[in-house]
N, C-alpha and C. Protein backbone atom coordinates (compact mmCIF):
# COMPACT_ATOMS: atom_id res chain seq x y z
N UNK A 1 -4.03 11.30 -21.52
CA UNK A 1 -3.69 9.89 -21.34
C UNK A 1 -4.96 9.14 -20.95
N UNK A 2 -5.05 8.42 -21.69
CA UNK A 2 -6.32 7.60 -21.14
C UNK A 2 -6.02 6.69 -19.89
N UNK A 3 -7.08 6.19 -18.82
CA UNK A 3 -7.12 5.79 -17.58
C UNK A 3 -7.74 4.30 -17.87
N UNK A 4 -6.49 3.36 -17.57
CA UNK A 4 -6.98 2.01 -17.96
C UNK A 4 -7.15 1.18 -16.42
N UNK A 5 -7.60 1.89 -15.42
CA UNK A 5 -7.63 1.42 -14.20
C UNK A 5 -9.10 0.83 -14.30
N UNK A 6 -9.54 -0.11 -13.76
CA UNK A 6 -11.05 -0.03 -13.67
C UNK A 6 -11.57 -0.03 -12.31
N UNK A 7 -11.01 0.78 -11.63
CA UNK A 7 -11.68 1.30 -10.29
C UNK A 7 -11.09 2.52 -10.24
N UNK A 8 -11.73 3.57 -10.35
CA UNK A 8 -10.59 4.96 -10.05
C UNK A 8 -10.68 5.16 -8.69
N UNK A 9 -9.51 5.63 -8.72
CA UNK A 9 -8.96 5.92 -7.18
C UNK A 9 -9.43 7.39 -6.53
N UNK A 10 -9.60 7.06 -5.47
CA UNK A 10 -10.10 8.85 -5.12
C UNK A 10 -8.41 8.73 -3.78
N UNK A 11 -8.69 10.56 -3.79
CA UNK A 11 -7.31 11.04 -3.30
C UNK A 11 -7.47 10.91 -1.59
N UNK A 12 -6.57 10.54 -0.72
CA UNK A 12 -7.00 10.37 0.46
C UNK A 12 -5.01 10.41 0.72
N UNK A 13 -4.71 10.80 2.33
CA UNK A 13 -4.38 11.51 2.73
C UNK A 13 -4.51 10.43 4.39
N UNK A 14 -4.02 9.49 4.20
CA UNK A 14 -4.08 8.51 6.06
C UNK A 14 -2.89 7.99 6.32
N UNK A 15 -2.31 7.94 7.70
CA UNK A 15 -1.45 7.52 8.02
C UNK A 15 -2.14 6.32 7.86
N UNK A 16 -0.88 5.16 8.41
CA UNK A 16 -0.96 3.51 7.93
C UNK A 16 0.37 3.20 8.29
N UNK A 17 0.11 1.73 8.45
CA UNK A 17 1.25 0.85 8.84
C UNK A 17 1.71 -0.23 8.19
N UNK A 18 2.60 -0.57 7.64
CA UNK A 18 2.79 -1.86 6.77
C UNK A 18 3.91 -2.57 7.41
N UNK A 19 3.06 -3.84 7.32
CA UNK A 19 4.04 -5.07 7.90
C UNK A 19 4.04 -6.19 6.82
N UNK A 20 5.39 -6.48 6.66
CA UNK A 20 6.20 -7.27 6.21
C UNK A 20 5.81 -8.94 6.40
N UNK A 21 6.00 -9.97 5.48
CA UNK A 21 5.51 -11.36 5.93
C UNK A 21 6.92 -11.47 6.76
N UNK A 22 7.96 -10.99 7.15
CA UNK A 22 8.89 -11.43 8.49
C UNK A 22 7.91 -11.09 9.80
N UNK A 23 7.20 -9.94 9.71
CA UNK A 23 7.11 -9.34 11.06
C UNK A 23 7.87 -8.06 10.92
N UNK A 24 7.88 -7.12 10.30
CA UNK A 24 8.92 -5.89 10.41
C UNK A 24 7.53 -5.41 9.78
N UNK A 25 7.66 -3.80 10.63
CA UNK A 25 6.65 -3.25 10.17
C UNK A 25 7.36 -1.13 9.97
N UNK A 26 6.54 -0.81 9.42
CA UNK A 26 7.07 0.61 9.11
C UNK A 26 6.10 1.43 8.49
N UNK A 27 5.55 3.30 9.52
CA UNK A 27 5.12 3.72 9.27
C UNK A 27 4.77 4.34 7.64
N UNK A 28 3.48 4.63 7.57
CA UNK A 28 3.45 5.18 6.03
C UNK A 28 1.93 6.44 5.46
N UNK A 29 2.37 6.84 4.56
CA UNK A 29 0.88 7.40 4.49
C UNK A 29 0.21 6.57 2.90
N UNK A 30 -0.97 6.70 2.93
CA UNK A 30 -1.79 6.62 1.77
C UNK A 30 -2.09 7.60 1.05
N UNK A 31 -1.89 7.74 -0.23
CA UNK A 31 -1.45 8.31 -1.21
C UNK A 31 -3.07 8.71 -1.64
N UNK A 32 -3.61 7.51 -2.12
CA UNK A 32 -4.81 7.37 -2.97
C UNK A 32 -5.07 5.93 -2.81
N UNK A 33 -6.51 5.48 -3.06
CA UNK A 33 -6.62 4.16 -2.96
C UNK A 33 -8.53 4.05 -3.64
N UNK A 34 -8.55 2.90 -4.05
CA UNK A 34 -9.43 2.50 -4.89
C UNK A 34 -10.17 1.05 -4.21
N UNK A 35 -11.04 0.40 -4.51
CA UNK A 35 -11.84 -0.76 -4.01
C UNK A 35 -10.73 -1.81 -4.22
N UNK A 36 -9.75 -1.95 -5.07
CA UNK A 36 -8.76 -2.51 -5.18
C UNK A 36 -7.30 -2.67 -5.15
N UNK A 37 -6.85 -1.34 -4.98
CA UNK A 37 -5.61 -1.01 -4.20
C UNK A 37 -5.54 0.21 -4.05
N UNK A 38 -3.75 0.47 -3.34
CA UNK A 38 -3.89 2.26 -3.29
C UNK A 38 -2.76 1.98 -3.19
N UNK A 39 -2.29 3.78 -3.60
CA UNK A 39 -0.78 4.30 -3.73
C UNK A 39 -0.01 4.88 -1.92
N UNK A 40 0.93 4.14 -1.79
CA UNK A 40 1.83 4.31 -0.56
C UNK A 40 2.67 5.16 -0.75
N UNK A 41 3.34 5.94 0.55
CA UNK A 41 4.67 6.89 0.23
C UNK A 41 5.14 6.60 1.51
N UNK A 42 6.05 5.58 1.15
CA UNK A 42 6.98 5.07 2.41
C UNK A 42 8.29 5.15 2.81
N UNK A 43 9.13 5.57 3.08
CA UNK A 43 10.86 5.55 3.51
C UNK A 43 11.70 4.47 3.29
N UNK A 44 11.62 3.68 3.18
CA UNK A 44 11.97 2.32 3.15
C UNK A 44 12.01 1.68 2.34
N UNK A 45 11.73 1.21 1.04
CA UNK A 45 11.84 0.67 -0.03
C UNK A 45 11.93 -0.81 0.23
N UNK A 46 13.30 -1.01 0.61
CA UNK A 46 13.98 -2.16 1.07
C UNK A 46 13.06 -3.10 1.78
N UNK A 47 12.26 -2.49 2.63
CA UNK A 47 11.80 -3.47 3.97
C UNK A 47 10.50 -4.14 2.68
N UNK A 48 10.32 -3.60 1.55
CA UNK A 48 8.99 -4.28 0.85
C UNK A 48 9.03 -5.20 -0.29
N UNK A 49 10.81 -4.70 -0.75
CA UNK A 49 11.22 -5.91 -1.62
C UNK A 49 11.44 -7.58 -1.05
N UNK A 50 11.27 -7.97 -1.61
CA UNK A 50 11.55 -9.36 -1.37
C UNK A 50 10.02 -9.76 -0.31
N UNK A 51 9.31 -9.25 0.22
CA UNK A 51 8.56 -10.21 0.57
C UNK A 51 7.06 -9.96 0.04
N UNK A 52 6.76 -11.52 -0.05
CA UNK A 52 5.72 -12.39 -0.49
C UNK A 52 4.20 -11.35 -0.35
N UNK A 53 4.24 -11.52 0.92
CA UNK A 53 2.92 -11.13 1.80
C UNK A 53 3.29 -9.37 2.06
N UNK A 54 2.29 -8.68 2.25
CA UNK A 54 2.03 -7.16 2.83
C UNK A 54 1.05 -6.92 3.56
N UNK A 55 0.93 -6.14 4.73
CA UNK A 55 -0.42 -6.08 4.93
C UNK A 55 -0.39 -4.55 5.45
N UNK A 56 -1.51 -3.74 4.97
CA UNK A 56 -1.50 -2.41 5.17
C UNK A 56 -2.90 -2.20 6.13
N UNK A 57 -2.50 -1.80 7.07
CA UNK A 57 -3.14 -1.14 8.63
C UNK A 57 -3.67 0.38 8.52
N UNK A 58 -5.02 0.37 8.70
CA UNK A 58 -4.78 2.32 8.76
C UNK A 58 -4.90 2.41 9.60
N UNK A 59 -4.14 3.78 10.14
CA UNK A 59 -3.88 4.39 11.91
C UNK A 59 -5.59 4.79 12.04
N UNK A 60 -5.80 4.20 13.65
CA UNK A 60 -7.12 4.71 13.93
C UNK A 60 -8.41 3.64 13.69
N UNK A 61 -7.73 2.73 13.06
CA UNK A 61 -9.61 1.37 12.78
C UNK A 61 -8.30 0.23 12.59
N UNK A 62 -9.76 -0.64 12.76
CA UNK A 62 -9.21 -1.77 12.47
C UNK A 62 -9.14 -2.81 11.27
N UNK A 63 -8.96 -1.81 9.89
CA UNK A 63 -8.86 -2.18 9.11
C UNK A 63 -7.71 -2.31 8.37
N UNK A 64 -7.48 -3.96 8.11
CA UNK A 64 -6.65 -4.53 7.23
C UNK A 64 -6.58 -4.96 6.27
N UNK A 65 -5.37 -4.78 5.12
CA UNK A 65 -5.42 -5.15 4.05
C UNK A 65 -4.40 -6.19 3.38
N UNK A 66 -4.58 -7.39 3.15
CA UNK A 66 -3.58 -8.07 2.31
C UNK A 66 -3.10 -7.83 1.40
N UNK A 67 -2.28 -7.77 0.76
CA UNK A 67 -1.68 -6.55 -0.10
C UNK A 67 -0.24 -7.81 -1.28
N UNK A 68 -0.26 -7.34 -1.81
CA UNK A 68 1.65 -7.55 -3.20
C UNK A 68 1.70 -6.18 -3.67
N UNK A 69 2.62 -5.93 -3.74
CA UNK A 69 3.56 -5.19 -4.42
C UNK A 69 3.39 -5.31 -6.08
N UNK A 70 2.72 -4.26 -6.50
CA UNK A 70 2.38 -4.47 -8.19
C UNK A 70 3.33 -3.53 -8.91
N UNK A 71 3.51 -2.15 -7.50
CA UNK A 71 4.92 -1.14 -8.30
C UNK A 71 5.59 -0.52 -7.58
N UNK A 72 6.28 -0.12 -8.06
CA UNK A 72 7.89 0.53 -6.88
C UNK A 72 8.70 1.52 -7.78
N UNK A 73 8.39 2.69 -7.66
CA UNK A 73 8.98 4.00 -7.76
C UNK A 73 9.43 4.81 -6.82
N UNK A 74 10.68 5.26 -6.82
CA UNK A 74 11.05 5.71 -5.44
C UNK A 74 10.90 5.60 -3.97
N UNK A 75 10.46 6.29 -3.42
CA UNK A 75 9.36 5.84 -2.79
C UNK A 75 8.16 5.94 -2.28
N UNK A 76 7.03 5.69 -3.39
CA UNK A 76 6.22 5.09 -3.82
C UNK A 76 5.29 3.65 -4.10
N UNK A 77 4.63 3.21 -3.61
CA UNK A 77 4.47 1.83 -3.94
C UNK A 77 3.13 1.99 -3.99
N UNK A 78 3.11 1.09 -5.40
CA UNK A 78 1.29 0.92 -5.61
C UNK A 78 1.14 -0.70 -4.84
N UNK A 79 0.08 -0.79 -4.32
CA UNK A 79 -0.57 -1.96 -4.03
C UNK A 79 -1.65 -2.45 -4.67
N UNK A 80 -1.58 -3.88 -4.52
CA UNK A 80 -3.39 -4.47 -5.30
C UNK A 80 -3.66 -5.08 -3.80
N UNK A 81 -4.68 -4.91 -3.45
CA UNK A 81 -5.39 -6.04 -2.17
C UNK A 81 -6.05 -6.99 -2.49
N UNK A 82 -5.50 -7.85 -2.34
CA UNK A 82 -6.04 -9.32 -2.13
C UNK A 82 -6.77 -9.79 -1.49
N UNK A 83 -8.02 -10.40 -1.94
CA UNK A 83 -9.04 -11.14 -0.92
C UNK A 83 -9.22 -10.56 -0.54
């Protein structure tokens, strides 16, 4: 299959936190992630539909990410980061 990503993703393995544009937030790990998004494996599905805004936290720094929802497979969610 050819790879039409244009940032490949390398494999990584971090807990993380994602909060919701309400304010609801829910543990998660990182799948894989790239200069421009990465793959989530979260419990919850529900808490990521319907809203606007995402922002993904990794456990341990203080790095944040603005985030949409580009896909949703089980549960699974790819992200793109924004800005």
């Amino acid at each position: 299959m050819e790879e039409r990503r244009q940032h490949l993703r390398s494999t990584v393995i971090k807990g993380a936190t994602l909060s919701n544009d309400l304010g609801d937030s829910r543990p998660c790990v990182v799948m894989n992630q790239s200069e421009t998004g990465a793959k989530v494996q979260i419990d919850a599905l529900d808490f990521i539909m319907g809203s606007s805004s995402i922002m993904l936290k990794f456990t341990g720094c203080d790095l944040i990410h603005n985030c949409r929802c580009v896909r949703l497979h089980e549960n699974i969610v790819g992200l793109e980061f924004m800005g």
